[in-house]
Protein backbone atom coordinates (compact mmCIF):
# COMPACT_ATOMS: atom_id res chain seq x y z
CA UNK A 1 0.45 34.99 20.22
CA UNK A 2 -1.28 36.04 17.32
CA UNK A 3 0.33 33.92 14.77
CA UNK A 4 -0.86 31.09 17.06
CA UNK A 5 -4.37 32.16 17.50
CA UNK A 6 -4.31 32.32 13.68
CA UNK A 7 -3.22 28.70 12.69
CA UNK A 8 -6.44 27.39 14.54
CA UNK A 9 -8.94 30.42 13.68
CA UNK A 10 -8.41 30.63 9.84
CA UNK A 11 -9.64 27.51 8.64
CA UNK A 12 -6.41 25.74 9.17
CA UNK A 13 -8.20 22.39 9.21
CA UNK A 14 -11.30 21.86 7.44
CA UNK A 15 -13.22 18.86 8.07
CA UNK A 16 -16.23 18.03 5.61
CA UNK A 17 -19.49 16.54 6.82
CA UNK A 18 -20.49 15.10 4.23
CA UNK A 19 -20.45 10.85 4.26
CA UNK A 20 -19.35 8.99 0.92
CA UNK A 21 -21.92 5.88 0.84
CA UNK A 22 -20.87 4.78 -3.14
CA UNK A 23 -18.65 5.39 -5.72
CA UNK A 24 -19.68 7.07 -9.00
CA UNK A 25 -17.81 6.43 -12.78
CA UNK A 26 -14.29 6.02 -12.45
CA UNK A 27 -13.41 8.81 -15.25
CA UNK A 28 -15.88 11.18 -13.50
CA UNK A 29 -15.01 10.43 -9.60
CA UNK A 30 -11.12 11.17 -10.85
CA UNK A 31 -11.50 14.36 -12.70
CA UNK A 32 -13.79 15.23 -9.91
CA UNK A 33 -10.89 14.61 -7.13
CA UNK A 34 -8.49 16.37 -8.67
CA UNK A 35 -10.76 19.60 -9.81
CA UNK A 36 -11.20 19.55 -5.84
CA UNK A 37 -7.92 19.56 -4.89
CA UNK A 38 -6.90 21.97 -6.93
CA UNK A 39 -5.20 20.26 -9.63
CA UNK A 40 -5.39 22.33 -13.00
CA UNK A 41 -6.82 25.46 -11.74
CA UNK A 42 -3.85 27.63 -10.02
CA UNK A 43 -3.90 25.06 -7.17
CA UNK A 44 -0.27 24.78 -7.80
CA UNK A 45 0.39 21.04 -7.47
CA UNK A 46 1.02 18.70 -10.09
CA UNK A 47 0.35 15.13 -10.76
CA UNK A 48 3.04 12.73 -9.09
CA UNK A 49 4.75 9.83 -10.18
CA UNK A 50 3.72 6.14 -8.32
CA UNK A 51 7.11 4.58 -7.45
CA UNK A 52 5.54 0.99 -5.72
CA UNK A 53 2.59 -0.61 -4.72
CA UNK A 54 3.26 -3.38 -2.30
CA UNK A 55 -0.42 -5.65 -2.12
CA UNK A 56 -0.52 -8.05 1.37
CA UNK A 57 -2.17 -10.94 0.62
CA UNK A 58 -3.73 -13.53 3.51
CA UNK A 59 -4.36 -17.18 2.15
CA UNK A 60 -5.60 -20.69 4.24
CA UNK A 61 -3.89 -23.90 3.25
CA UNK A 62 -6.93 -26.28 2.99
CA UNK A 63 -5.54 -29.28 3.67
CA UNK A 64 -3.04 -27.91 6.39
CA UNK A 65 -4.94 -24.72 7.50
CA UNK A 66 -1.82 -23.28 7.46
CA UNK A 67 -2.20 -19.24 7.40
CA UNK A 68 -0.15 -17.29 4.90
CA UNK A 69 0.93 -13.73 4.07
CA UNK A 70 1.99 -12.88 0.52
CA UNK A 71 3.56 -9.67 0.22
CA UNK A 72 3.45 -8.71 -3.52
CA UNK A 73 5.65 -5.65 -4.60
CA UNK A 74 5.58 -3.53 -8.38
CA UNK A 75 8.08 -1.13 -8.88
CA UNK A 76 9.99 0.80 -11.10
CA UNK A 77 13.14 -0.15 -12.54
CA UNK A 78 15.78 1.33 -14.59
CA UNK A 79 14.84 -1.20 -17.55
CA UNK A 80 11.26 -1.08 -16.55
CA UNK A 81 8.57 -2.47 -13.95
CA UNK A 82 10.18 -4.86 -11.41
CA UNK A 83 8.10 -7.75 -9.31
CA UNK A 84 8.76 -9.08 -6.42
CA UNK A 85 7.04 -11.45 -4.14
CA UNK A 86 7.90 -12.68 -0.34
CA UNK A 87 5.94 -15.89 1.35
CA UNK A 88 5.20 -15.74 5.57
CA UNK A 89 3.84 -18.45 7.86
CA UNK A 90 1.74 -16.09 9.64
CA UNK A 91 1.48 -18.33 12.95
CA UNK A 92 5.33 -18.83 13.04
CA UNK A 93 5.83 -15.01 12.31
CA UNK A 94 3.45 -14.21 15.37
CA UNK A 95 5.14 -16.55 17.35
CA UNK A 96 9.08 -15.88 16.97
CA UNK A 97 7.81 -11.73 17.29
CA UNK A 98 6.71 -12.59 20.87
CA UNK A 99 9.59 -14.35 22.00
CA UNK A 100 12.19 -11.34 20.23
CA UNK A 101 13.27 -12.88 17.11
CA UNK A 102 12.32 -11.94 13.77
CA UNK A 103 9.66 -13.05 11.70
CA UNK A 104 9.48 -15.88 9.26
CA UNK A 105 9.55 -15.99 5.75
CA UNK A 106 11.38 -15.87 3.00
CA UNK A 107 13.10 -12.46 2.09
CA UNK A 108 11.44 -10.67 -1.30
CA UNK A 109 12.18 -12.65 -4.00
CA UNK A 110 12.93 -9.90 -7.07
CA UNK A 111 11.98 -11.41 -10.12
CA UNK A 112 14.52 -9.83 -12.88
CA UNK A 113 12.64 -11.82 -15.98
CA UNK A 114 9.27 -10.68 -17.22
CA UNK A 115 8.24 -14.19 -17.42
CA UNK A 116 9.29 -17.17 -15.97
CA UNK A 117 8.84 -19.63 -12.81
CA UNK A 118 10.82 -19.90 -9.21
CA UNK A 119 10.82 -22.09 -6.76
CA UNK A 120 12.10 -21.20 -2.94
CA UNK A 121 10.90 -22.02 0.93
CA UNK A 122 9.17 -19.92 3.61
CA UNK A 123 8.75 -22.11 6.99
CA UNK A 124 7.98 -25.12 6.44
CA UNK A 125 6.20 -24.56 2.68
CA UNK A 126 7.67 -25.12 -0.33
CA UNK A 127 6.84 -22.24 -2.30
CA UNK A 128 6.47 -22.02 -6.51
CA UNK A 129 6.06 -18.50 -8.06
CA UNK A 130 4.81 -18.68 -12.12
CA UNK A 131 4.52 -15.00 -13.56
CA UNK A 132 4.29 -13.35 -17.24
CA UNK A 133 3.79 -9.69 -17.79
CA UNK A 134 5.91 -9.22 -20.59
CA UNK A 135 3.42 -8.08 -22.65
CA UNK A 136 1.35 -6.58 -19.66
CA UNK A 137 -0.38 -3.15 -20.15
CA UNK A 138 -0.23 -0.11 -17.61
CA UNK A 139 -2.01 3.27 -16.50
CA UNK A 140 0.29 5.43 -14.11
CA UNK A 141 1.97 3.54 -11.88
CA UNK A 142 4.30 -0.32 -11.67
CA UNK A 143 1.53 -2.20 -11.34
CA UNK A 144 -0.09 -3.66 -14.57
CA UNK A 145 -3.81 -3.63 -15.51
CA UNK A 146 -4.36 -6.40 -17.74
CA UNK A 147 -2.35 -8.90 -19.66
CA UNK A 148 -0.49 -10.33 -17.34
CA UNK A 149 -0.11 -13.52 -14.43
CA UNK A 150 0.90 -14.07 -11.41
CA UNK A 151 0.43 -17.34 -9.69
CA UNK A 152 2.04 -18.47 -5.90
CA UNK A 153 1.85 -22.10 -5.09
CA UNK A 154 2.80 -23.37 -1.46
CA UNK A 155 2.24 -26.74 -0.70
CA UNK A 156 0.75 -28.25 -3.80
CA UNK A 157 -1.91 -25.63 -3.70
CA UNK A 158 -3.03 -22.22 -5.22
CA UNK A 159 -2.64 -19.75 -2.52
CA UNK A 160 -2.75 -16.15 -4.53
CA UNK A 161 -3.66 -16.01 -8.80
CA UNK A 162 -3.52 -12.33 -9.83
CA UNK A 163 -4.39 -10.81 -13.35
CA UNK A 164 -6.67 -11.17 -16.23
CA UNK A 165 -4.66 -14.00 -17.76
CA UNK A 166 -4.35 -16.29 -14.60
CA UNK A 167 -7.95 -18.16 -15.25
CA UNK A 168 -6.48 -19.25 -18.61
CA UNK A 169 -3.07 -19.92 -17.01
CA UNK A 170 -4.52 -22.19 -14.20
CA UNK A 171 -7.09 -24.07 -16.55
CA UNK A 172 -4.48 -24.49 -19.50
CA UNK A 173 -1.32 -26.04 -17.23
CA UNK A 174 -2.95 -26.22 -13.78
CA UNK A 175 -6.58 -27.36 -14.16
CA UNK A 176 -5.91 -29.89 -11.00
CA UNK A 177 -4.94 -28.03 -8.47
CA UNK A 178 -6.77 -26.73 -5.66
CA UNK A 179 -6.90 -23.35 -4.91
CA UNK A 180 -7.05 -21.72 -1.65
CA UNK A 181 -9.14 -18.83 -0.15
CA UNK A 182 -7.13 -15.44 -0.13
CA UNK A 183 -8.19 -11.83 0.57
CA UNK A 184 -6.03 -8.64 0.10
CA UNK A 185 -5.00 -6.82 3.72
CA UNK A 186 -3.26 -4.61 3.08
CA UNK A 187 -1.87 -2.13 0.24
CA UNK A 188 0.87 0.59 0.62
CA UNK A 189 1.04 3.20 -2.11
CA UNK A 190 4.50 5.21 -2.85
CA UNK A 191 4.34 8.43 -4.58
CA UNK A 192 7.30 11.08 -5.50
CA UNK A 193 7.49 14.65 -5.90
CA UNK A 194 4.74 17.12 -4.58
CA UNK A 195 1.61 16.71 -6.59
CA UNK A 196 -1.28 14.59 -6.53
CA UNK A 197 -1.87 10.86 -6.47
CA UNK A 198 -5.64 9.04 -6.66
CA UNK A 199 -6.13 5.40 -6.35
CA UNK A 200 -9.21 3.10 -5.69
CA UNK A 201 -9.80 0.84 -2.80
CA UNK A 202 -12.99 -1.25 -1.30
CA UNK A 203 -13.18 -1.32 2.50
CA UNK A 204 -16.45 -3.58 3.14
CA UNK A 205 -16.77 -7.01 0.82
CA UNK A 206 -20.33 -5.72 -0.02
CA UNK A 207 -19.26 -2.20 -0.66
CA UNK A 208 -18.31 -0.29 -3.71
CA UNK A 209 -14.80 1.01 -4.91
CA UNK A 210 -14.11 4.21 -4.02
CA UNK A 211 -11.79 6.92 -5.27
CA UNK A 212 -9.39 8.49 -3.33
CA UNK A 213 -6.82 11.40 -3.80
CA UNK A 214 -4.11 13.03 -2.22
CA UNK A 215 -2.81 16.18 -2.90
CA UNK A 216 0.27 17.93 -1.59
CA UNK A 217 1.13 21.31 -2.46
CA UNK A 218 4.87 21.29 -0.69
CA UNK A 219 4.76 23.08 2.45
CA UNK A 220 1.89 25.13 2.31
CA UNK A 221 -0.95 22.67 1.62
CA UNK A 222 -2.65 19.19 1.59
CA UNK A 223 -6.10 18.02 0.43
CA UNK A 224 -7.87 14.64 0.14
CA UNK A 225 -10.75 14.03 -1.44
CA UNK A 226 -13.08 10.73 -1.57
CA UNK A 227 -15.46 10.52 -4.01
CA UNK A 228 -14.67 13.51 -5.77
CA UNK A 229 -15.58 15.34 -2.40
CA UNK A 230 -12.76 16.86 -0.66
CA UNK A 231 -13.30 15.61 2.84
CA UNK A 232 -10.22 17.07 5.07
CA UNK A 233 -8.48 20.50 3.78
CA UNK A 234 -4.89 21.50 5.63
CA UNK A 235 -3.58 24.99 5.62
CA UNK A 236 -0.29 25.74 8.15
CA UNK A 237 0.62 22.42 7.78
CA UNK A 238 3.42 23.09 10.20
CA UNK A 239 1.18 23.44 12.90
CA UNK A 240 -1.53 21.04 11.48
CA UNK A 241 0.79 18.27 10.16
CA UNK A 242 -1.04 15.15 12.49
CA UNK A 243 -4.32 14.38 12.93
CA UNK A 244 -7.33 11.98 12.15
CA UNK A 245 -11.05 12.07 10.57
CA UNK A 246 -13.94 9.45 10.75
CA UNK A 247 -15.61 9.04 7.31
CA UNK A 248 -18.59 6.99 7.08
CA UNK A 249 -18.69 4.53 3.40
CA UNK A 250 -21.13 1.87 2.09
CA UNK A 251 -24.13 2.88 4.24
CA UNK A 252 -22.24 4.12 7.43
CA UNK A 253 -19.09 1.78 7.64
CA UNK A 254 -16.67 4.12 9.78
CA UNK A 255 -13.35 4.10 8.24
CA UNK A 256 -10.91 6.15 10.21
CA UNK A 257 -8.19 8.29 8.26
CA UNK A 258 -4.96 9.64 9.64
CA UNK A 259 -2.15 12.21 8.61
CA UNK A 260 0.83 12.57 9.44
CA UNK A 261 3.37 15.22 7.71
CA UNK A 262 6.05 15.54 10.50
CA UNK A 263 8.78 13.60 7.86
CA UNK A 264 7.94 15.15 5.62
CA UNK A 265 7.74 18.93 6.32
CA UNK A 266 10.96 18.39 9.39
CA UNK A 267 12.99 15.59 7.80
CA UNK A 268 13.41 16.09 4.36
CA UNK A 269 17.26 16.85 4.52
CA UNK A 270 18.20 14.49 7.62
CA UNK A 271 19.75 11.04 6.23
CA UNK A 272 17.61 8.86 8.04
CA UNK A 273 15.54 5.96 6.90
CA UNK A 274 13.10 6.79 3.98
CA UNK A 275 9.92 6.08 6.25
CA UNK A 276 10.91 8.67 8.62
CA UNK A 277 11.02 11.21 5.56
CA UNK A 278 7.27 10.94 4.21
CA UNK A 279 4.10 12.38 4.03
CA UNK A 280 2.08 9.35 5.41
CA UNK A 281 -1.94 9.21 5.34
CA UNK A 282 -3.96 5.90 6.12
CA UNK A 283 -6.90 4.59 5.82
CA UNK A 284 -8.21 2.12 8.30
CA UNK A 285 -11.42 -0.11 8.77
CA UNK A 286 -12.86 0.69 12.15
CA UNK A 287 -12.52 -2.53 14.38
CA UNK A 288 -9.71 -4.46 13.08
CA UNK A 289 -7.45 -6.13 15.47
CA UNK A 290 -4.74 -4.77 13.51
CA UNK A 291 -3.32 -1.50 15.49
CA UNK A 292 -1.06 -0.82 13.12
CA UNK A 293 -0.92 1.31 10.43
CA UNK A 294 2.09 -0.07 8.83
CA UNK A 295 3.67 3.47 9.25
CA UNK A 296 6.99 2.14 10.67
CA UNK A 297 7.31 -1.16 8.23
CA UNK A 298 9.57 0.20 5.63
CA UNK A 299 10.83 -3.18 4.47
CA UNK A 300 8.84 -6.82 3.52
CA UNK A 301 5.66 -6.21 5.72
CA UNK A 302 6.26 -8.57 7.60
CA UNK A 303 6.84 -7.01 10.99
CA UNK A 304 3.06 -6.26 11.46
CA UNK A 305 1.44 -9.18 10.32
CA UNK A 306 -2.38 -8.96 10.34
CA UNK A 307 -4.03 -10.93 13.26
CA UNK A 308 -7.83 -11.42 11.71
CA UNK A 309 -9.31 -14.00 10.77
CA UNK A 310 -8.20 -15.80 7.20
CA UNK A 311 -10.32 -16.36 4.47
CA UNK A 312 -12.33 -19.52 4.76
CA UNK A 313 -11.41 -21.91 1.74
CA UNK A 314 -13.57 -21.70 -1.45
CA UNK A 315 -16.63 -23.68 -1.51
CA UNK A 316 -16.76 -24.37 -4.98
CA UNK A 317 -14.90 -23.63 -8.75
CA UNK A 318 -16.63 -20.16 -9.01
CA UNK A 319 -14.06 -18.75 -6.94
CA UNK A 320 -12.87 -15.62 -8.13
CA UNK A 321 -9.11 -16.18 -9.82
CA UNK A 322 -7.74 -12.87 -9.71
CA UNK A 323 -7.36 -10.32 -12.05
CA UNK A 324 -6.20 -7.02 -9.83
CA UNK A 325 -9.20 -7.87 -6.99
CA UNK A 326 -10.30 -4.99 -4.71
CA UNK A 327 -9.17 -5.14 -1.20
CA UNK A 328 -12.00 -6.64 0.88
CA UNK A 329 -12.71 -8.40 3.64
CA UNK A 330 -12.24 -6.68 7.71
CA UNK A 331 -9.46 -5.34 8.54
CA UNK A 332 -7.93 -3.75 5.20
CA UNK A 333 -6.07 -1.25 5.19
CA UNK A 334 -4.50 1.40 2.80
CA UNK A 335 -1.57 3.34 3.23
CA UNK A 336 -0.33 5.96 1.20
CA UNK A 337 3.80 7.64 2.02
CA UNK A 338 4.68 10.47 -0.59
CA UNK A 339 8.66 11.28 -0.81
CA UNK A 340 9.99 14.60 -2.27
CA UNK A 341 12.02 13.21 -4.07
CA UNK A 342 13.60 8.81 -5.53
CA UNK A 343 16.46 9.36 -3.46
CA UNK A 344 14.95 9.33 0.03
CA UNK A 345 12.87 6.09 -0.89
CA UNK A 346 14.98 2.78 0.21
């Protein structure tokens, strides 16, 4: 009984008070988050290695107002980065789930070539894909940074332009064109190995980027920090290894974080799918009609599609044409799974 009493009386859990409401420098925020979770000073973790990033991507048709979900995935490859990119009617999706059937859409389409052009169908859209990161530049993870394209027509129109070269791309080949309103909605992060991963997200349109990190110290640990302030602490993880915390960004937007470490600390060994093997934390806009945390989607994304409300169509040619956006927009929601090891990741 004492053991017990322990896991609940020693600071098992510790919840900070303290609300993020900005963002400071990048550099700074991230050396900050990892000197708080104990990266680099006997904290005993290490810095893991980003497998995939899979972006979710709503878009209107203007002339149709057709909704669309773009599910756009980087990973790594034994020759290097991989892309691939899968196209959903959202209303079709929503509408074969409810009667027992699967959704609609056309399966990932992997993109061997670092450059080139693809044509294919989801629904009732004709779908064009036009990408080029062969010379595209990284940091840590699949996903490039700058010098790179990636452009998704459906229906004659620009539904999703992503990277720093796809305002040149459009204007140079594409200049006629329209291009249709698109937000991202969601963003799932992959890690392997026990260490520590940081990444950046925006939950509110108006608010500011904000630094996140995870840490995972195997079994006996697990910190996350925002802002450079460490904002949940677990100890006893076997005991502690669910659970949920409120924080309060950009003024007092609440933005509801879970954990959940059962997979990872019980499952590790067992040959089931990879989801059921992870270390999964989320973070959720408070609100959203989307229940979901994407926790059991281990495939496309498509099984969950977000409800909300689309972007509205751009009023004008300052529309923003890509170039690694921030998530915005209600709704959005990041995910994070960590995997001991590349094996257990499908």
């Amino acid at each position: 009984m004492k053991d017990l009493v322990s896991c609940f009386s020693e600071h098992a859990v510790r919840i900070s008070d303290v609300a993020c409401s900005g963002s400071a420098n990048a550099a700074t925020v991230s050396a900050a988050g990892v000197a708080a979770a104990g990266v680099g000073d006997g904290g005993g973790a290490g810095r893991a290695a980003v497998s995939a990033v899979t972006s979710v991507y709503r878009s209107r048709l203007s002339a149709s107002g057709k909704d669309l979900v773009i599910d756009v995935t980087w990973s790594r490859a034994p020759d290097g980065p991989a892309l691939s990119v899968a196209v959903h009617d959202a209303a079709a999706a929503s509408r074969l789930r409810g009667g027992g059937g699967g959704a609609a859409g056309a399966a990932p389409r992997h993109l061997h070539r670092r450059k080139g052009s693809g044509t294919f169908t989801a629904g009732s859209c004709v779908v064009g894909v036009f990408w080029d990161f062969a010379a595209a530049r990284y940091a840590a993870g699949p996903e490039p940074v700058s010098g790179y394209y990636v452009a998704v027509v459906a229906d004659a129109e620009f539904v999703l332009l992503l990277g720093d070269m796809s305002r040149g791309y459009v204007e140079r080949l594409h200049g006629g064109i329209p291009i249709a309103g698109s937000r991202m909605a969601r963003r799932r992060e992959r890690f392997v190995g026990c260490g520590c991963w940081s990444t950046r997200a925006r939950f509110l349109e108006s608010g500011a980027e904000h630094d996140i990190v995870v840490a995972l110290d195997g079994d006996a640990e697990a910190w996350v920090t925002v802002d450079g302030r460490k904002v949940v602490q677990l100890r006893r993880l076997r005991w502690n290894f669910r659970g949920s915390h409120t924080l309060f960004l950009d003024g007092g937007a609440p933005v509801d974080m879970t954990w959940d470490l059962h997979g990872w600390l019980f499952h590790a060994a067992d040959p089931s799918p990879a989801s059921s093997c992870a270390a999964v934390f989320t973070f959720q806009t408070r609100g959203a009609s989307e229940t979901k945390f994407w926790i059991e989607d281990d495939g496309d994304g498509d099984d969950d599609l977000e409800q909300s409300q689309p972007p509205a169509a751009p009023r004008g040619p300052k529309q923003k044409l890509g170039g690694g956006g921030a998530p915005s927009g209600q709704g959005f929601c990041l995910l994070i799974q960590g995997f001991r090891g590349a094996s257990k990741i499908a």
